[in-house]
C-alpha atoms as a PDB file:
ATOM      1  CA  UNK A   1       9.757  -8.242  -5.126  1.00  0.00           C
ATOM      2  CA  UNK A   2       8.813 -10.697  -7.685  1.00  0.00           C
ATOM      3  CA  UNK A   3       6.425 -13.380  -6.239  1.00  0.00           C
ATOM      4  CA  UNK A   4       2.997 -11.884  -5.962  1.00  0.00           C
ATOM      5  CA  UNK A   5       0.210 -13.957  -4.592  1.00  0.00           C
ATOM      6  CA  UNK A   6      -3.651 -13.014  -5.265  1.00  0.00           C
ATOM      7  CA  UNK A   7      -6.598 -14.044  -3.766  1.00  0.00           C
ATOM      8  CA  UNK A   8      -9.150 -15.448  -6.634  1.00  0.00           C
ATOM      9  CA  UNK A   9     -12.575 -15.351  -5.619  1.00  0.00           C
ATOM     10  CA  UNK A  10     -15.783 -14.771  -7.459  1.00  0.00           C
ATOM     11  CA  UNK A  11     -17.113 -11.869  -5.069  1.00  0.00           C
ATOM     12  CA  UNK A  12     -16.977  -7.978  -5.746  1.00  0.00           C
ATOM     13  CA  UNK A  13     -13.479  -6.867  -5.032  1.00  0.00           C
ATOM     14  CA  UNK A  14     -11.822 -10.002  -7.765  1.00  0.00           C
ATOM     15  CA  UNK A  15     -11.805  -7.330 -10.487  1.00  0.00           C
ATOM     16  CA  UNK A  16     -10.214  -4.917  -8.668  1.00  0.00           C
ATOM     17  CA  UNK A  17      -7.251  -7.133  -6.866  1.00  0.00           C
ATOM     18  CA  UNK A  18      -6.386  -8.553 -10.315  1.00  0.00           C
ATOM     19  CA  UNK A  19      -6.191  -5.161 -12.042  1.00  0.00           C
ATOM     20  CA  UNK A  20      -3.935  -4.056  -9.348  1.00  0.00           C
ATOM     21  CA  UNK A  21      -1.752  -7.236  -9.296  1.00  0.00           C
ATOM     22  CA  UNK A  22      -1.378  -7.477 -13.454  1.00  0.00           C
ATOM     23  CA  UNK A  23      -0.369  -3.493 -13.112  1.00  0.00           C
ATOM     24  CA  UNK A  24       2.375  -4.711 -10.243  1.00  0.00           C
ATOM     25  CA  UNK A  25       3.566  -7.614 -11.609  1.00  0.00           C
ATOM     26  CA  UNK A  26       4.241  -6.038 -15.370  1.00  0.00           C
ATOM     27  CA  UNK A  27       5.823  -2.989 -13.398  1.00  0.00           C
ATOM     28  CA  UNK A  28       8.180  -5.701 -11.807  1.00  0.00           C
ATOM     29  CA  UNK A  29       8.391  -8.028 -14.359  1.00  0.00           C
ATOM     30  CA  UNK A  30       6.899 -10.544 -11.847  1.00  0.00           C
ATOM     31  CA  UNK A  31       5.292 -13.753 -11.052  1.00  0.00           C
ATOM     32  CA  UNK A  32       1.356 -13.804 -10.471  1.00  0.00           C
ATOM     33  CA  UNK A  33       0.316 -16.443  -8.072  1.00  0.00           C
ATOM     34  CA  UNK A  34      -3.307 -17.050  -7.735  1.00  0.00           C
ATOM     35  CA  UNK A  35      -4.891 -18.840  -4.901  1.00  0.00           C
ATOM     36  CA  UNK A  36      -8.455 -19.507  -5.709  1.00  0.00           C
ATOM     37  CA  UNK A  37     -10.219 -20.353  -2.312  1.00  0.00           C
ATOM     38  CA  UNK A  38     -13.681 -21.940  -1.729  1.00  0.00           C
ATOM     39  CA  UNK A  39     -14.540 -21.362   1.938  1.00  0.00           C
ATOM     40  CA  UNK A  40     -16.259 -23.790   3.810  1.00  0.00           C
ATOM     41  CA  UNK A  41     -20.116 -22.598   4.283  1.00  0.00           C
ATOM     42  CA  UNK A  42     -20.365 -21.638   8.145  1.00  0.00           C
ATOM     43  CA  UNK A  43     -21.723 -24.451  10.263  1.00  0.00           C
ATOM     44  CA  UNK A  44     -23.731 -23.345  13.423  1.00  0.00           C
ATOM     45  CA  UNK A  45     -23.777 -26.522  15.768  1.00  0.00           C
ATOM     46  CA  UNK A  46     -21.583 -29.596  15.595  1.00  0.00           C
ATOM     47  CA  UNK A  47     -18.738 -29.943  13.120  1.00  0.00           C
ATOM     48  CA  UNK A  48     -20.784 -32.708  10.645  1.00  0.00           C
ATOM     49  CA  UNK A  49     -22.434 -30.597   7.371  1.00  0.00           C
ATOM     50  CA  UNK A  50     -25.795 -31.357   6.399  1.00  0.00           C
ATOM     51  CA  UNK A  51     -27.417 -31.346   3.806  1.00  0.00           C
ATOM     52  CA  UNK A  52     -28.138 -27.608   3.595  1.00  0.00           C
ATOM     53  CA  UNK A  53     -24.350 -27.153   4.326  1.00  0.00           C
ATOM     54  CA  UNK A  54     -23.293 -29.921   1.259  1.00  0.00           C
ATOM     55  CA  UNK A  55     -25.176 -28.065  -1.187  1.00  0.00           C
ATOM     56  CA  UNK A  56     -24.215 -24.652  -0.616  1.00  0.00           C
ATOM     57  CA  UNK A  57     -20.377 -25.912  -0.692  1.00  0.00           C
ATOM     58  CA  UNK A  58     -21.216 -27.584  -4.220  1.00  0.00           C
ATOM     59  CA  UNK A  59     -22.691 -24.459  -5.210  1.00  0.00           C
ATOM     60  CA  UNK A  60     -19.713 -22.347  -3.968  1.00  0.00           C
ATOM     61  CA  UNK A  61     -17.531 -24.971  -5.976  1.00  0.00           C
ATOM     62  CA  UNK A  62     -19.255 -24.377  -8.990  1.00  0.00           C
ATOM     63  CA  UNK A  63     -19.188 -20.982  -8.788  1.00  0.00           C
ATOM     64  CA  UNK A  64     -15.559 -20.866  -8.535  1.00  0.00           C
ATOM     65  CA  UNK A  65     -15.141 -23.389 -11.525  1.00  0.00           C
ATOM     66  CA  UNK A  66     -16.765 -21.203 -13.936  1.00  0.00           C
ATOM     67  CA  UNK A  67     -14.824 -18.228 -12.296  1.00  0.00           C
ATOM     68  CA  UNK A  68     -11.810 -20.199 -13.033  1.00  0.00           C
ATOM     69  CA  UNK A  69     -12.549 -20.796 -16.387  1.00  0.00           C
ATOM     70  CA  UNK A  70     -12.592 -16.926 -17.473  1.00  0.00           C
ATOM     71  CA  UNK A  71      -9.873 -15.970 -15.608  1.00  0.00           C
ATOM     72  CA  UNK A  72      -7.930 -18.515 -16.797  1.00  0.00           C
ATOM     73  CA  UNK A  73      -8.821 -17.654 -20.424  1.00  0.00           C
ATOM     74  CA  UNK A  74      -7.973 -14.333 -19.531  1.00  0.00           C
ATOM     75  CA  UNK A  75      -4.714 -14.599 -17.866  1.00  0.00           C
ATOM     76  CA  UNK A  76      -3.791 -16.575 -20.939  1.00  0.00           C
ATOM     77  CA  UNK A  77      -4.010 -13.206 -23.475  1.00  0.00           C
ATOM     78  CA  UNK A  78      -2.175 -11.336 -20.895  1.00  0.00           C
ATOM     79  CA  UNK A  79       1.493 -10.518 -21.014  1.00  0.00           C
ATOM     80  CA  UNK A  80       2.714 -11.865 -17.340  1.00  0.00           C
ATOM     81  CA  UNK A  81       4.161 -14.861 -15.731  1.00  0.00           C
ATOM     82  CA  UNK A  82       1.400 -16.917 -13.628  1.00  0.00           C
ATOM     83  CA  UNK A  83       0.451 -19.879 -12.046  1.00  0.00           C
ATOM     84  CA  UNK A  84      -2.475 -21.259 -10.547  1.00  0.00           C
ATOM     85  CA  UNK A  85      -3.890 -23.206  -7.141  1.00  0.00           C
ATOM     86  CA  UNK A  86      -6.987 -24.325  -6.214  1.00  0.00           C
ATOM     87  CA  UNK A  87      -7.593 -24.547  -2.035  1.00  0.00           C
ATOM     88  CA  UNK A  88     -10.834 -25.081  -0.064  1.00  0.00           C
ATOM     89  CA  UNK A  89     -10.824 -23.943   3.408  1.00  0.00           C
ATOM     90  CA  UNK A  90     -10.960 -20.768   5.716  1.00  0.00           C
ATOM     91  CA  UNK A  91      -9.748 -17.902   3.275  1.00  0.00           C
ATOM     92  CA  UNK A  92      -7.592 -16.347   5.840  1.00  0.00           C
ATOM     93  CA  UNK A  93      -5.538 -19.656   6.780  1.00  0.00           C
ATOM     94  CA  UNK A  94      -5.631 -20.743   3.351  1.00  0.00           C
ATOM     95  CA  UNK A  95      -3.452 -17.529   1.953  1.00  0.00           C
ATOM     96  CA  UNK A  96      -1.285 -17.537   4.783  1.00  0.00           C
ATOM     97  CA  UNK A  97      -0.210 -20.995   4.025  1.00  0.00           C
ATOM     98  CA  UNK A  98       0.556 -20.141   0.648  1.00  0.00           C
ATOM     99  CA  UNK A  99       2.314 -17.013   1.873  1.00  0.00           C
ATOM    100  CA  UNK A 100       5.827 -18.262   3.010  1.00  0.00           C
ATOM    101  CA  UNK A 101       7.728 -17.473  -0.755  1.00  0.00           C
ATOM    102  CA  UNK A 102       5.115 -14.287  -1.142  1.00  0.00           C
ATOM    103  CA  UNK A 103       6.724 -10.894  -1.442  1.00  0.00           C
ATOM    104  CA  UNK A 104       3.531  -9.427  -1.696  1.00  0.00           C
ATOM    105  CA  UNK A 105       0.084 -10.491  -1.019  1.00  0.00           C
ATOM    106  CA  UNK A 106      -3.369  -8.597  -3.050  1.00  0.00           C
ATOM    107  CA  UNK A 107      -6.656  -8.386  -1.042  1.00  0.00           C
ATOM    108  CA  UNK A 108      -9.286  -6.130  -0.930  1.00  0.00           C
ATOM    109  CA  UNK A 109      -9.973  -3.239   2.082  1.00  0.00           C
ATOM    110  CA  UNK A 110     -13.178  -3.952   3.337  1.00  0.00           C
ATOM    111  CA  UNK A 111     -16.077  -4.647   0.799  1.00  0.00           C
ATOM    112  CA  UNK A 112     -18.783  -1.648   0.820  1.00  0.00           C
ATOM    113  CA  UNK A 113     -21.889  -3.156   1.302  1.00  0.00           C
ATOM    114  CA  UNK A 114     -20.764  -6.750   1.245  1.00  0.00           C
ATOM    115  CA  UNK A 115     -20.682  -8.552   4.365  1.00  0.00           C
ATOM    116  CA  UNK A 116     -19.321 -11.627   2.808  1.00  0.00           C
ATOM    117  CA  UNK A 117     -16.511 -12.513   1.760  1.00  0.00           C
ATOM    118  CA  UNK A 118     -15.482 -10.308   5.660  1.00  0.00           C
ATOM    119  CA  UNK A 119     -12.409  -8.785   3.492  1.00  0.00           C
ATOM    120  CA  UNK A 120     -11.683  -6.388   7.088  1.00  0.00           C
ATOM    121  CA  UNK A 121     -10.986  -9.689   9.164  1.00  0.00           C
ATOM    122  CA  UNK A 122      -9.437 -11.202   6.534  1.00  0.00           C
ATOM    123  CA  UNK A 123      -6.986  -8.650   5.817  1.00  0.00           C
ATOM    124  CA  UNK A 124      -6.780  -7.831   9.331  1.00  0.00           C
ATOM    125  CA  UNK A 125      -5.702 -11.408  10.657  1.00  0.00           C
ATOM    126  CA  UNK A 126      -3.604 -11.930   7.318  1.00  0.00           C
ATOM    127  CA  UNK A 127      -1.417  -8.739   8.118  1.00  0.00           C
ATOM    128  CA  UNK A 128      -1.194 -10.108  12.147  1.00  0.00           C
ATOM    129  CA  UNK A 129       0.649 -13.099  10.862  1.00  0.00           C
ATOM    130  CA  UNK A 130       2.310 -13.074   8.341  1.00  0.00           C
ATOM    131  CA  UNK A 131       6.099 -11.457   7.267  1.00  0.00           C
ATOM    132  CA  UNK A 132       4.531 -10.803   3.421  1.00  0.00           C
ATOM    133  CA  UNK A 133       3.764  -7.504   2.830  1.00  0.00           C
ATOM    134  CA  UNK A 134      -0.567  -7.089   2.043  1.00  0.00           C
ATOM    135  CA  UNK A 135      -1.665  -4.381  -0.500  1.00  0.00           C
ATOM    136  CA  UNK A 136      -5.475  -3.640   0.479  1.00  0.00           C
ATOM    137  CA  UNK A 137      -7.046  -2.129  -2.535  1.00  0.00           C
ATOM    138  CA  UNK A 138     -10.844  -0.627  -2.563  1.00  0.00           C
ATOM    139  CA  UNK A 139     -13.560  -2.715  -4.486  1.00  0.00           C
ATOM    140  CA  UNK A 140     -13.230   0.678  -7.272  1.00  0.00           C
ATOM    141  CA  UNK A 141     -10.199   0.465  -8.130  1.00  0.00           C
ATOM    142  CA  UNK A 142      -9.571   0.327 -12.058  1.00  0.00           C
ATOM    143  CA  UNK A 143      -6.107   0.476 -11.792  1.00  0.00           C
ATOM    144  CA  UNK A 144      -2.754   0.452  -9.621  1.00  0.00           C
ATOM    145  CA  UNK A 145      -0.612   3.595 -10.653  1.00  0.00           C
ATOM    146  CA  UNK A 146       2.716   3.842  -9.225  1.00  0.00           C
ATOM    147  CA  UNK A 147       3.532   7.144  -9.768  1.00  0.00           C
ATOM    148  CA  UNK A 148       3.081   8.743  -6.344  1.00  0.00           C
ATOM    149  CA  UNK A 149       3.264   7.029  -3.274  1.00  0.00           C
ATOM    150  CA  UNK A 150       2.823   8.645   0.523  1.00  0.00           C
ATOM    151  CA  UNK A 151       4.093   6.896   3.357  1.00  0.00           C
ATOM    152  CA  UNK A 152       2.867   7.589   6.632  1.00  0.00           C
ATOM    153  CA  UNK A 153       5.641   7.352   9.291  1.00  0.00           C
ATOM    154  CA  UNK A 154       5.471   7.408  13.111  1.00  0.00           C
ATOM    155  CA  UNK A 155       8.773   6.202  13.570  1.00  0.00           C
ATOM    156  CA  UNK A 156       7.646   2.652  14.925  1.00  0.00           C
ATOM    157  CA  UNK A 157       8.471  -0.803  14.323  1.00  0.00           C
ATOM    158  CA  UNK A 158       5.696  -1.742  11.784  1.00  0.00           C
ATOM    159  CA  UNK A 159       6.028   1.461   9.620  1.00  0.00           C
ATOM    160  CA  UNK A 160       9.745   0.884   9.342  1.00  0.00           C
ATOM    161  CA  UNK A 161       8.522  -2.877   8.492  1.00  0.00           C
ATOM    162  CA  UNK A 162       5.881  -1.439   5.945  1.00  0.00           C
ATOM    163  CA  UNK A 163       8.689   1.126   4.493  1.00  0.00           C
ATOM    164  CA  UNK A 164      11.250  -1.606   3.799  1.00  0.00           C
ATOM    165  CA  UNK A 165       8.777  -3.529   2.107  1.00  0.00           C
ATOM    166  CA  UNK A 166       7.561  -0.680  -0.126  1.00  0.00           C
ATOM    167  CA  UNK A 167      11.324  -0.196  -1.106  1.00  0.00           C
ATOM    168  CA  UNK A 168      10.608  -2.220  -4.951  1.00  0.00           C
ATOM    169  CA  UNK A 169       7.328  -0.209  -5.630  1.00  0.00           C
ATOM    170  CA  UNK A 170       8.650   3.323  -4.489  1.00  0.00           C
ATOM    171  CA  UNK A 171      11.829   2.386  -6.452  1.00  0.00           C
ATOM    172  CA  UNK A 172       9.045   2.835  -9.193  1.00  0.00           C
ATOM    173  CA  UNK A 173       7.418   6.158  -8.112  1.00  0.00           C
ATOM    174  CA  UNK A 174       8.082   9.469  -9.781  1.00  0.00           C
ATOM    175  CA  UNK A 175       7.483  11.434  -6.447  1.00  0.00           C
ATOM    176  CA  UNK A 176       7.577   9.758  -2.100  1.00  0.00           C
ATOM    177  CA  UNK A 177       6.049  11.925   0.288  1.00  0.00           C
ATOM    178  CA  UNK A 178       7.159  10.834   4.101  1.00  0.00           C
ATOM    179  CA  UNK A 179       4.077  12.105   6.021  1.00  0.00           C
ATOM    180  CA  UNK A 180       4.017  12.712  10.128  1.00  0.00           C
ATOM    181  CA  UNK A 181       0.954  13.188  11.934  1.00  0.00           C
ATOM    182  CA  UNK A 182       2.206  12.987  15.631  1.00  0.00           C
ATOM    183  CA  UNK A 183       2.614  15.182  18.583  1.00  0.00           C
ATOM    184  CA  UNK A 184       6.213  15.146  19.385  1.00  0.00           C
ATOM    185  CA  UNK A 185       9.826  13.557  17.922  1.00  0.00           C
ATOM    186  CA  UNK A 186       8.618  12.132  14.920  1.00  0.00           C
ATOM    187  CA  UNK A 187      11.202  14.801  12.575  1.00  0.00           C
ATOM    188  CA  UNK A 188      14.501  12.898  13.616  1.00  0.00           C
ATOM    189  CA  UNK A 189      12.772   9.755  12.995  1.00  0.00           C
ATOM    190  CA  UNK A 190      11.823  11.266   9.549  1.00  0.00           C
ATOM    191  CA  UNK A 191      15.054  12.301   8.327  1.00  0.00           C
ATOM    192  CA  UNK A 192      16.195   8.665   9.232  1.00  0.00           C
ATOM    193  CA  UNK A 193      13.650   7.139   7.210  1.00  0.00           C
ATOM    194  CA  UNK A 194      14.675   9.406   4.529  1.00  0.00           C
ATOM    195  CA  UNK A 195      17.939   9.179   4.715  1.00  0.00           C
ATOM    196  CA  UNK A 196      17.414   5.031   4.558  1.00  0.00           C
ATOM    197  CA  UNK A 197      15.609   5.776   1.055  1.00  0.00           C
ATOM    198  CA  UNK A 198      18.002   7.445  -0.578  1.00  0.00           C
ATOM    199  CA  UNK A 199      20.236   4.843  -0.079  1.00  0.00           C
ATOM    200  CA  UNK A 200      18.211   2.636  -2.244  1.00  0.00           C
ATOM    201  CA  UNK A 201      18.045   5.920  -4.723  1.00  0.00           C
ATOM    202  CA  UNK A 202      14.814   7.011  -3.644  1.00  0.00           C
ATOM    203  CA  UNK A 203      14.712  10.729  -2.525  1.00  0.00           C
ATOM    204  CA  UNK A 204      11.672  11.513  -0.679  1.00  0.00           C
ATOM    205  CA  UNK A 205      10.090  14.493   0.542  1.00  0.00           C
ATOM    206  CA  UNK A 206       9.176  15.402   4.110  1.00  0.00           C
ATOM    207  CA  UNK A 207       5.880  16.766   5.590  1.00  0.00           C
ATOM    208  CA  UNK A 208       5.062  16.661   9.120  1.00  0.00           C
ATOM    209  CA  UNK A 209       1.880  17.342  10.753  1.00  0.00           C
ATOM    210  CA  UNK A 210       0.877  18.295  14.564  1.00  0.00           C
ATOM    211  CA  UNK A 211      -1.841  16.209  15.282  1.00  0.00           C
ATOM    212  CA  UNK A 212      -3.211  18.599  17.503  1.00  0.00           C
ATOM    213  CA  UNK A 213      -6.275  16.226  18.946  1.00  0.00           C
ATOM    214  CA  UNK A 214      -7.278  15.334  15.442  1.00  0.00           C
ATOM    215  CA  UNK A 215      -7.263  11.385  14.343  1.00  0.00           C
ATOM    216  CA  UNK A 216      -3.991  10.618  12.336  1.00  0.00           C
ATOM    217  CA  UNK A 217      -6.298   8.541  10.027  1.00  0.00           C
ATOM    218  CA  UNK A 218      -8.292  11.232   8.459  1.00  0.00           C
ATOM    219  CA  UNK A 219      -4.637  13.771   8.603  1.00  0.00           C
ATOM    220  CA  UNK A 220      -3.116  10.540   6.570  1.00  0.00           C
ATOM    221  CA  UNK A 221      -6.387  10.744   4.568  1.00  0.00           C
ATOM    222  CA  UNK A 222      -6.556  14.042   3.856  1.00  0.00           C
ATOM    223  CA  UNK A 223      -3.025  14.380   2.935  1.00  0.00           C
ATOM    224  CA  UNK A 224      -3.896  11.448   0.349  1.00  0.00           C
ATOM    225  CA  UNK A 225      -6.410  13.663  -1.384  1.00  0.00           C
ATOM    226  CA  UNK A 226      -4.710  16.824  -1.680  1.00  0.00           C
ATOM    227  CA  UNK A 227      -1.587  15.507  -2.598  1.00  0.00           C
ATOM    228  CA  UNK A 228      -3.234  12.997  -5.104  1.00  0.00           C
ATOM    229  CA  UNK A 229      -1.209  10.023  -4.112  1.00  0.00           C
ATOM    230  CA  UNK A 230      -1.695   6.606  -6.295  1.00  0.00           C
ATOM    231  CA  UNK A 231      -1.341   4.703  -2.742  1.00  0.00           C
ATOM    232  CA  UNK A 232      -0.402   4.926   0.846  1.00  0.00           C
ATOM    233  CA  UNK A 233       2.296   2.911   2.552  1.00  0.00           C
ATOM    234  CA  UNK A 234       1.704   2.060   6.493  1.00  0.00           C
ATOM    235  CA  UNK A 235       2.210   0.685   9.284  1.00  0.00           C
ATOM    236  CA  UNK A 236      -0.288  -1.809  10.522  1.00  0.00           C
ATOM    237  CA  UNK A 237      -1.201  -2.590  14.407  1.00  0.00           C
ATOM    238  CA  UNK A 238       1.611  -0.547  15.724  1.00  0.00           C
ATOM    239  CA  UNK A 239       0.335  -0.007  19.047  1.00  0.00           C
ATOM    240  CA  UNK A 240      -0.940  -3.191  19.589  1.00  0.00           C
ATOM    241  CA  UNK A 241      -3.155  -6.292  17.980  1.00  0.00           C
ATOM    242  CA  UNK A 242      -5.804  -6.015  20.620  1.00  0.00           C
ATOM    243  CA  UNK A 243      -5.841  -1.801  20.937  1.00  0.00           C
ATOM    244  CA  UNK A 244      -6.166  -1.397  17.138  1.00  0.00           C
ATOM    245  CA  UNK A 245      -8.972  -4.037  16.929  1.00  0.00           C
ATOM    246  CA  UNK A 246     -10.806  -1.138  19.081  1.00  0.00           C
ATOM    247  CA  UNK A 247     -10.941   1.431  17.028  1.00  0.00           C
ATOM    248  CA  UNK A 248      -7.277   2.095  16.049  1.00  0.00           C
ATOM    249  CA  UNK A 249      -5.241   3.802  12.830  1.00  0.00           C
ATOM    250  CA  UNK A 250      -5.226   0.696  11.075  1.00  0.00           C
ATOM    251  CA  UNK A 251      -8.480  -0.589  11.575  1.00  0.00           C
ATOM    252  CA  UNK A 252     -10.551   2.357  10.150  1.00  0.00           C
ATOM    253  CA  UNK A 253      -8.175   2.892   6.855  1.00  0.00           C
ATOM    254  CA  UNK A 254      -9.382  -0.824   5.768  1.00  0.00           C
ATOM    255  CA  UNK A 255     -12.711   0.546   6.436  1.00  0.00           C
ATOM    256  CA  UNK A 256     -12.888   3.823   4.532  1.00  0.00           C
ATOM    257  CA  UNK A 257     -10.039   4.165   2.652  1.00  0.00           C
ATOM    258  CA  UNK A 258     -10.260   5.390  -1.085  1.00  0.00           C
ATOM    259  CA  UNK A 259      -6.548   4.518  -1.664  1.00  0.00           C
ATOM    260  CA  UNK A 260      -4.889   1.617  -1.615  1.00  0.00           C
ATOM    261  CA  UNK A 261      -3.175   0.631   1.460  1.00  0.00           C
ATOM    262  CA  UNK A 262       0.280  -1.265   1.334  1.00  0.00           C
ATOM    263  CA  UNK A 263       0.423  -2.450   4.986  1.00  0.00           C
ATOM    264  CA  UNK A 264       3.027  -4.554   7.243  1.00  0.00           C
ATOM    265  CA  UNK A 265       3.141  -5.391  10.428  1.00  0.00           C
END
């Protein structure tokens, strides 16, 4: 993991995605990538912009020219590696299509209170497509610690995807907790996943859970909080795309979550 791309954009979650991606990229002695996106204002009615349309768009440019300008002075007293790109278009299509030499990709959870820049859909079509990892961070966070990481496993496709991912950062981590909130085999499963990490030198411990009728969200939550973990590794849409838009796992962690969320799909 060396490559990480992060989404510039003057809205209320910038501060905390690049405090998070300078604390990653020192940790790995990486590259920072920025993408700074101006989105095209929403048109209702044909495809032509009027004038309404043209002048919001040269205001959104201008915004993001003076954002430019102090991050850029910024990034320059800082001890990392980065680059730079300027892109105009849908924010969700744009990072994907910088995405293909990503090994990790910084957005936000869902804004609190701020309907615009939709960080939920963004994340959430983001994670559908693409093979990058995406670490979701909350507009409040001041900094990414590494030190303890929980990883909620259910045994299925996109949590091993999300755990093989995670294998640089929890390389990093003083203490891994495997966490299982399921009804039935997820302890073979477990030990597997375990047994996978300390392969890479990373000995993890295991806690499982019975759900007993109660939401694996607010178990994976809970366990979060009393176990103090810096960040939570996951699985994202494993039961479906269309299921999870509906109220699943995935779906209410980008909206609620305090921690931040290293997802794969």
């Amino acid at each position: 993991m060396k490559n990480i791309l992060l989404l510039v954009h003057d809205d209320e979650g910038q501060e905390a995605r690049l405090q998070a991606a300078l604390d990653i990229v020192r940790a790995i002695d990486g590259h920072l990538s920025c993408i700074d996106v101006t989105p095209f204002p929403v048109v209702a009615g044909d495809a032509v912009m009027g004038f309404g349309e043209t002048v919001v768009l040269l205001d959104e440019r201008d915004s993001e020219a003076k954002n430019k300008m102090v991050l850029a002075d910024r990034l320059s007293r800082e001890d990392v590696s980065w680059s730079w790109a300027d892109a105009m278009g849908d924010m969700a299509d744009t990072i994907l299509e910088a995405a293909d030499l990503a090994d990790l990709i910084i957005l936000n959870r869902a804004l609190d209170g701020y309907p615009l820049p939709n960080m939920h859909d963004i994340v959430s079509r983001i994670v559908a497509r693409t093979n990058a990892p995406v670490l979701a961070v909350p507009e409040t966070c001041k900094r990414f610690a590494l030190d303890r990481a929980l990883v909620a496993w259910d045994g299925s496709r996109s949590a091993a995807a999300a755990l093989r991912a995670a294998v640089p950062l929890l390389a990093l981590a003083s203490e891994v907790k495997l966490f299982t909130a399921v009804e039935d085999e997820a302890g073979t499963a477990s030990e597997q996943a375990a047994a996978y990490l300390s392969r890479h030198g990373i000995h993890a411990q295991i806690r499982s859970l019975d759900k007993a009728h109660r939401r694996a969200d607010e178990l994976i939550e809970r366990e979060g909080a009393a176990w103090r973990a810096d960040y939570i590794v996951m699985g994202a849409y494993g039961h479906g795309r269309l299921r999870e838009t509906f109220g699943g796992v995935t779906r209410r962690m980008l909206a609620a979550s305090p921690l931040p969320l290293l997802l794969a799909h």
